[in-house]
PDB file of N, CA and C in Angstrom:
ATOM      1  N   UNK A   1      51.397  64.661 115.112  1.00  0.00           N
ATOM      2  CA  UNK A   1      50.087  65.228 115.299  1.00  0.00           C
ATOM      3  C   UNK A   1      49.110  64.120 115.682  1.00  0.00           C
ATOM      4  N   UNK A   2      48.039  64.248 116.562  1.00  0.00           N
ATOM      5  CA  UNK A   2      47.567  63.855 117.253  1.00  0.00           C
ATOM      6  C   UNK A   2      47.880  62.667 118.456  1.00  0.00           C
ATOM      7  N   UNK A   3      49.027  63.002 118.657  1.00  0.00           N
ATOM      8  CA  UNK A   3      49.590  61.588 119.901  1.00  0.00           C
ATOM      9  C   UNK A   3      49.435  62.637 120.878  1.00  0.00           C
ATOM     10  N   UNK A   4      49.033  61.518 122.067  1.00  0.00           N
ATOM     11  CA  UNK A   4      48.713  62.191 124.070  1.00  0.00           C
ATOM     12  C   UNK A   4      49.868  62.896 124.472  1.00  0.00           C
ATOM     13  N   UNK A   5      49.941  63.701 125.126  1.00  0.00           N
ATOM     14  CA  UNK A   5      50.859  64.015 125.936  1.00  0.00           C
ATOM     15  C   UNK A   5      50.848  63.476 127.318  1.00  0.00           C
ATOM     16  N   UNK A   6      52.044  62.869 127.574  1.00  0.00           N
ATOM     17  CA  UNK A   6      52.010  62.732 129.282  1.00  0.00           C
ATOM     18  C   UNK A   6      53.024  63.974 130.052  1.00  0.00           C
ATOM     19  N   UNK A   7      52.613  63.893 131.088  1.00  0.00           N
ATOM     20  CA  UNK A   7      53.444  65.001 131.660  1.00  0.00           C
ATOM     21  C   UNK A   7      53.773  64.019 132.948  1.00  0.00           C
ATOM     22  N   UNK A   8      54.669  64.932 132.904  1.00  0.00           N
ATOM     23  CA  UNK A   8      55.245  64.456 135.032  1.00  0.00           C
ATOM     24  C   UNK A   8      55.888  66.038 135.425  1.00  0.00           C
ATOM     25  N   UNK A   9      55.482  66.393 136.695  1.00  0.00           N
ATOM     26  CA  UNK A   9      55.720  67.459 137.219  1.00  0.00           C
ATOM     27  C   UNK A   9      55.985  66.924 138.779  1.00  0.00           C
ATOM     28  N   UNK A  10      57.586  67.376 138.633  1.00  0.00           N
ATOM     29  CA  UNK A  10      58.515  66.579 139.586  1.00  0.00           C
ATOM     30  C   UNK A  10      58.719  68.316 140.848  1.00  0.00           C
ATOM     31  N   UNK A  11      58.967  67.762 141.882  1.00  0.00           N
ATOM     32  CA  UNK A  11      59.702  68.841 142.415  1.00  0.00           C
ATOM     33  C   UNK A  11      61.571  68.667 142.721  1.00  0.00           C
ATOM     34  N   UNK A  12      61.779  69.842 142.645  1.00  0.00           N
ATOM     35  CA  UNK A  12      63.607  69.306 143.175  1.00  0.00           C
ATOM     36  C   UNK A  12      64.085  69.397 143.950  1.00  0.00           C
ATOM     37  N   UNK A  13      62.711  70.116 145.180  1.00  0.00           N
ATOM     38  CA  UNK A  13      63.172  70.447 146.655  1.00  0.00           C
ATOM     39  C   UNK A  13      63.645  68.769 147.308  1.00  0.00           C
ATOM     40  N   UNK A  14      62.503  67.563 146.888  1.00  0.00           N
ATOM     41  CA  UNK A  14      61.933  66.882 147.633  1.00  0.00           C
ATOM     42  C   UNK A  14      63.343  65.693 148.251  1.00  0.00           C
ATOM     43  N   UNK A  15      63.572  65.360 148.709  1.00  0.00           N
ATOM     44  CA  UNK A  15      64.415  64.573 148.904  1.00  0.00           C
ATOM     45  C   UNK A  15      63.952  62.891 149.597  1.00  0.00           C
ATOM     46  N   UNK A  16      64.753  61.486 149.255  1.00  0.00           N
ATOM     47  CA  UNK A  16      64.199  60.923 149.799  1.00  0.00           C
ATOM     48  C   UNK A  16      65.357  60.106 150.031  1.00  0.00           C
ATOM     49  N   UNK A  17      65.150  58.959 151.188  1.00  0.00           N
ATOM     50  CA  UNK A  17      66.352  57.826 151.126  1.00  0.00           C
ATOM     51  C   UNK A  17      66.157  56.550 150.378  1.00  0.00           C
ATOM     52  N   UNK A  18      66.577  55.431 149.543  1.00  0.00           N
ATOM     53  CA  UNK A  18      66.102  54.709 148.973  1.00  0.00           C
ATOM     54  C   UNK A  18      66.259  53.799 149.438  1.00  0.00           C
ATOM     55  N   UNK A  19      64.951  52.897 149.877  1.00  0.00           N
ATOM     56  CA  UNK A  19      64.885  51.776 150.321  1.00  0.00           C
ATOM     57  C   UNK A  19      63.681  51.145 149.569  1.00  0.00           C
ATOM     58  N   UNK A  20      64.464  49.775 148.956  1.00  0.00           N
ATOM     59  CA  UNK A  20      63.886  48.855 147.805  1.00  0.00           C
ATOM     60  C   UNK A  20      62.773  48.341 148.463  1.00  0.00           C
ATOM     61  N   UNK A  21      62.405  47.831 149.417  1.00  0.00           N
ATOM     62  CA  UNK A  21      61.053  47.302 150.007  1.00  0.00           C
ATOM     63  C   UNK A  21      59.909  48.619 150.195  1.00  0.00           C
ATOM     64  N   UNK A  22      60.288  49.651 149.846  1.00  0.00           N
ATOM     65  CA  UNK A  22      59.026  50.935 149.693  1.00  0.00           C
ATOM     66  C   UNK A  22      58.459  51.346 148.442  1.00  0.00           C
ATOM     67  N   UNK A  23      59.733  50.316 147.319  1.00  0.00           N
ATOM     68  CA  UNK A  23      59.306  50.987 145.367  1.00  0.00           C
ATOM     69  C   UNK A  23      58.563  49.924 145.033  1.00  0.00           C
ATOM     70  N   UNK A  24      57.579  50.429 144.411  1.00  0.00           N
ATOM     71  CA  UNK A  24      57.237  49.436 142.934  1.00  0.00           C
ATOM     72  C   UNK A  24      57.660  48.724 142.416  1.00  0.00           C
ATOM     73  N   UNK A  25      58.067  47.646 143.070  1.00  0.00           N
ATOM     74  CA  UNK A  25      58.725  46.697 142.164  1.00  0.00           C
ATOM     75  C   UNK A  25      58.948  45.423 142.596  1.00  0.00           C
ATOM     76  N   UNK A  26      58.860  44.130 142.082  1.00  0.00           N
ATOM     77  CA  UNK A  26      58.999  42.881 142.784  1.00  0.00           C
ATOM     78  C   UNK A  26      60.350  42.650 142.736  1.00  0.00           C
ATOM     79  N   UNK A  27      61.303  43.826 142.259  1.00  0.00           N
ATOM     80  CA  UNK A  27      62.809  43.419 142.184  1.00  0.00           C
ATOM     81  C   UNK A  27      63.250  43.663 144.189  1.00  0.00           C
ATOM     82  N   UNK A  28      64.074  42.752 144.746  1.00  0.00           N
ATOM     83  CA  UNK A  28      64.100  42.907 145.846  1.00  0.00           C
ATOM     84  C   UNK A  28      65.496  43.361 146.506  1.00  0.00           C
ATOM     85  N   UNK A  29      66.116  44.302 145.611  1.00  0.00           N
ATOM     86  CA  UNK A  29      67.172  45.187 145.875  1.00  0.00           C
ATOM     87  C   UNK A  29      67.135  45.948 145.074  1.00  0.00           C
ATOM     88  N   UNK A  30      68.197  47.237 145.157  1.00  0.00           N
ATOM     89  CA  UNK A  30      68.592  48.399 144.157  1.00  0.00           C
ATOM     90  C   UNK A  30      70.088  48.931 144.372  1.00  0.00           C
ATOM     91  N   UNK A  31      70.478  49.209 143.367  1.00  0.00           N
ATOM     92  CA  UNK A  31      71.901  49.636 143.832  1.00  0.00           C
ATOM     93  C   UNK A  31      72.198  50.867 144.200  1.00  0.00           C
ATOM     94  N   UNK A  32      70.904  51.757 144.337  1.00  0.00           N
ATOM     95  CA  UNK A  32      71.103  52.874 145.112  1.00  0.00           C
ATOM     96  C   UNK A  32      70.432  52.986 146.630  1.00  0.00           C
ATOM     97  N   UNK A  33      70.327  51.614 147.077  1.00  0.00           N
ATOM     98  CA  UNK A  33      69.858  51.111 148.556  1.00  0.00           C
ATOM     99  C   UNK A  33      70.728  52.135 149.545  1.00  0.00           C
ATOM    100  N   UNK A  34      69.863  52.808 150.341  1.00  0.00           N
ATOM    101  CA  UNK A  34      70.356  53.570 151.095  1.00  0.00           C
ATOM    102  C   UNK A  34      71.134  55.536 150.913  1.00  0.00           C
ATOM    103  N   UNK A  35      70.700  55.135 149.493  1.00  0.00           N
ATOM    104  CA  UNK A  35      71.345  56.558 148.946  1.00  0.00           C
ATOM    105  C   UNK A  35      70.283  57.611 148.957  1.00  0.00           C
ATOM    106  N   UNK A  36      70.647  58.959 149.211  1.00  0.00           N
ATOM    107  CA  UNK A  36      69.752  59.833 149.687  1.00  0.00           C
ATOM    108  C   UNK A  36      69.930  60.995 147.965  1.00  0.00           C
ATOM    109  N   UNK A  37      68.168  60.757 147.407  1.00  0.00           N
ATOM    110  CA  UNK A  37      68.470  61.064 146.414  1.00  0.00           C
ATOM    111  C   UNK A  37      67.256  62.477 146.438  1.00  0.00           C
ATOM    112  N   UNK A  38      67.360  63.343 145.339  1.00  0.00           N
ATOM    113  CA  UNK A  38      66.072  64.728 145.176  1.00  0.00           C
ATOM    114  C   UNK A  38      65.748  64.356 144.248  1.00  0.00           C
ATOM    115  N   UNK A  39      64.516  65.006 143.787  1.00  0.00           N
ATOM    116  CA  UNK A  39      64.119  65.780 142.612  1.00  0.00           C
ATOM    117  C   UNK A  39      62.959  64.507 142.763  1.00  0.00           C
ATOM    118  N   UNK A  40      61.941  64.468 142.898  1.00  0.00           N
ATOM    119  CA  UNK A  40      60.748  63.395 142.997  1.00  0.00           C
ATOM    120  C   UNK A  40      59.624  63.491 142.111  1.00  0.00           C
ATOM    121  N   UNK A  41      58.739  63.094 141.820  1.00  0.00           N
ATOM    122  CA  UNK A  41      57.626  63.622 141.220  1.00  0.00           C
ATOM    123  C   UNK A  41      56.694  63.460 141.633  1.00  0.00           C
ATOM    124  N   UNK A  42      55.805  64.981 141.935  1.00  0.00           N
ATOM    125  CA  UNK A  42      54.545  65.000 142.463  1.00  0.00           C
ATOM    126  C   UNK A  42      53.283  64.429 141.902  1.00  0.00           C
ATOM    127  N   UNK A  43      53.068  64.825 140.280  1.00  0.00           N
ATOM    128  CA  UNK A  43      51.933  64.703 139.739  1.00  0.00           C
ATOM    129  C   UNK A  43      52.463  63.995 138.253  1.00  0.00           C
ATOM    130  N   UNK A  44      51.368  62.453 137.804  1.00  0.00           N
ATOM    131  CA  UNK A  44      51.399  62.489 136.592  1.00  0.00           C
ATOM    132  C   UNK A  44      50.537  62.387 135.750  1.00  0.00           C
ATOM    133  N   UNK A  45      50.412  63.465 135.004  1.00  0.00           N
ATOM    134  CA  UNK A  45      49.408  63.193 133.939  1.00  0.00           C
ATOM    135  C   UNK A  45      49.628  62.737 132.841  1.00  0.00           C
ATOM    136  N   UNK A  46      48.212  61.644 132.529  1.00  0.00           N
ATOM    137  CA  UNK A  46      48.550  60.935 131.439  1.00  0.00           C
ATOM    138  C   UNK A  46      47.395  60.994 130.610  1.00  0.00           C
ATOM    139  N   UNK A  47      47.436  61.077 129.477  1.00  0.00           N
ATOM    140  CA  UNK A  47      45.990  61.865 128.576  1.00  0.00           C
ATOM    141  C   UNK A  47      44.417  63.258 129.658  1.00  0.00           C
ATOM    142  N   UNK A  48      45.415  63.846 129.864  1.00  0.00           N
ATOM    143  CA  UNK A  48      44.734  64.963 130.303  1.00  0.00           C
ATOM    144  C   UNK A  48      44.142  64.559 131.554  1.00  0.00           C
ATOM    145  N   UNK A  49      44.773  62.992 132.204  1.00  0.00           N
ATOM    146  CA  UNK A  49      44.304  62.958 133.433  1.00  0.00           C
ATOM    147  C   UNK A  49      45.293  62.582 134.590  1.00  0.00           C
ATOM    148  N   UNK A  50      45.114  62.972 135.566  1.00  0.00           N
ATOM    149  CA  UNK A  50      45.734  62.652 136.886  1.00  0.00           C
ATOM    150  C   UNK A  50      45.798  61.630 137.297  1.00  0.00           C
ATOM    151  N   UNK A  51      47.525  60.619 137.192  1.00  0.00           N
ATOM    152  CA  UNK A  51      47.194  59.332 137.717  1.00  0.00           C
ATOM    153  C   UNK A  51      47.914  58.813 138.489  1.00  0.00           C
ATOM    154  N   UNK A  52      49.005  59.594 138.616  1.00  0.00           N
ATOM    155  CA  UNK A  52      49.941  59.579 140.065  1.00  0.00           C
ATOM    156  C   UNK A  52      49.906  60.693 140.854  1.00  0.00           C
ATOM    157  N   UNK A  53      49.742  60.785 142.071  1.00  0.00           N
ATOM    158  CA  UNK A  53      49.410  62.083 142.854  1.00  0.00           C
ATOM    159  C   UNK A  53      50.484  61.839 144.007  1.00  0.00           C
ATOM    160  N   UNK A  54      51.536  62.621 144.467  1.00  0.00           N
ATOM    161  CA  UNK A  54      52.348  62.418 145.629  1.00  0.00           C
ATOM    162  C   UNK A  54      52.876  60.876 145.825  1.00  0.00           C
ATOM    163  N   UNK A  55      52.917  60.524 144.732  1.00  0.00           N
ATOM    164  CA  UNK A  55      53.614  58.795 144.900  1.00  0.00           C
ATOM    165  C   UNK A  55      52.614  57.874 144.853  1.00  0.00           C
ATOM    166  N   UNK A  56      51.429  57.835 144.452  1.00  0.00           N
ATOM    167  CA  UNK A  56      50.547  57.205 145.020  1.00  0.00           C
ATOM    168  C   UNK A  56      49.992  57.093 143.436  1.00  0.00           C
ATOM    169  N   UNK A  57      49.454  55.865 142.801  1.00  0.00           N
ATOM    170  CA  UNK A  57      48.491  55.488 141.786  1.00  0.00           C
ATOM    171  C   UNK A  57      47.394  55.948 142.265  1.00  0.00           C
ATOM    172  N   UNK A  58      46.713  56.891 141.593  1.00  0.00           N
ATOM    173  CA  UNK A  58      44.794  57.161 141.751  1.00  0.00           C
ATOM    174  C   UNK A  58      44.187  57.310 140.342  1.00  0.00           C
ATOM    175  N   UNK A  59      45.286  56.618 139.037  1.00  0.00           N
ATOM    176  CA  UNK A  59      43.884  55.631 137.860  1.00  0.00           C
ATOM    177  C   UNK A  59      43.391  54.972 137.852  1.00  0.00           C
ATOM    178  N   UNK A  60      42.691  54.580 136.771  1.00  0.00           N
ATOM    179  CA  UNK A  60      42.012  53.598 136.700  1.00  0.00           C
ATOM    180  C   UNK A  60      42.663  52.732 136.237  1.00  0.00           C
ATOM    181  N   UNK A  61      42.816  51.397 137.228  1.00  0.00           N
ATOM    182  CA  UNK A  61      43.619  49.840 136.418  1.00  0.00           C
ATOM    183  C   UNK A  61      43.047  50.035 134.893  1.00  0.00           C
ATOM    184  N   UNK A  62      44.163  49.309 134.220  1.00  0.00           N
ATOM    185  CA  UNK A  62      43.517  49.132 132.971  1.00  0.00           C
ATOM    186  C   UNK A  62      43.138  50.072 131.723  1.00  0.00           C
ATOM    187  N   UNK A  63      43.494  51.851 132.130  1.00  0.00           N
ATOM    188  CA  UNK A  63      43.444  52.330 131.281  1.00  0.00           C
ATOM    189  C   UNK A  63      44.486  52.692 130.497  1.00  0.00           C
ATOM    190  N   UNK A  64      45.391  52.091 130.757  1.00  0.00           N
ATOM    191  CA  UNK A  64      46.846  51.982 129.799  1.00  0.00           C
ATOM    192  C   UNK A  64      46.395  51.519 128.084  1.00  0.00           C
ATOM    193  N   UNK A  65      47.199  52.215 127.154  1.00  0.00           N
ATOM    194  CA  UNK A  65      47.088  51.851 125.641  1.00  0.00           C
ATOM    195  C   UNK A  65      48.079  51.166 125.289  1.00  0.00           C
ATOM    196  N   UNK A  66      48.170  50.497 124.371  1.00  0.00           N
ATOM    197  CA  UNK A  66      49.893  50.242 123.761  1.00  0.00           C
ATOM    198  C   UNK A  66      49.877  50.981 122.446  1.00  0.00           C
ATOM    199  N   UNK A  67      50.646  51.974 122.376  1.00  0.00           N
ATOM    200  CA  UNK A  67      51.057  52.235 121.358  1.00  0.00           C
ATOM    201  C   UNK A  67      52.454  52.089 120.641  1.00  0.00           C
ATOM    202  N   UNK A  68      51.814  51.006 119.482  1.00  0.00           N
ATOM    203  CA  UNK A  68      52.900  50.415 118.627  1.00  0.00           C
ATOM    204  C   UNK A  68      53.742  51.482 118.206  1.00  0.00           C
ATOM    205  N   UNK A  69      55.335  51.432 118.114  1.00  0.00           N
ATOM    206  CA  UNK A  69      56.437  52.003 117.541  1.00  0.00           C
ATOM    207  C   UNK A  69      56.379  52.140 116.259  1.00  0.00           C
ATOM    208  N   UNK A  70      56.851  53.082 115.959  1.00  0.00           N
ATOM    209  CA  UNK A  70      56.269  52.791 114.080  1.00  0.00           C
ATOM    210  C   UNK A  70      58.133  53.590 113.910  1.00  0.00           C
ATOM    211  N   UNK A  71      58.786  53.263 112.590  1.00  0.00           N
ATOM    212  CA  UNK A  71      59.795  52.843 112.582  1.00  0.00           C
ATOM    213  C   UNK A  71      59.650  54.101 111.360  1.00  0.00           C
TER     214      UNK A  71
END
């Protein structure tokens, strides 16, 4: 009780080919290079707000929390 919900609302039509110089990431390969994969995600919300839209970051830098693991 009272923790955020995030959501991600993926589609499974979407299909894409994977090529490592188009992802997020300073890693500069993947081992699914060239593999043609579905199911993508359109929208993510993260505390009741919109912060990935069609692949694309539109939050605000910096509004990330850390929330500690509690055991």
């Amino acid at each position: 009780m009272g923790s955020d919900a995030d959501l991600v609302l993926f589609d499974p039509e979407i299909t894409r080919k994977v090529d490592f110089k188009k992802m997020a990431t300073r890693c500069d390969w993947s081992p699914y290079q060239g593999w043609t994969l579905g199911g993508f995600p359109e929208f993510t919300i993260s505390r009741g707000e919109v912060i990935v839209k069609q692949g694309k970051f539109v939050g605000q830098p910096g509004r990330g929390r850390f929330v500690k693991r509690q055991f």
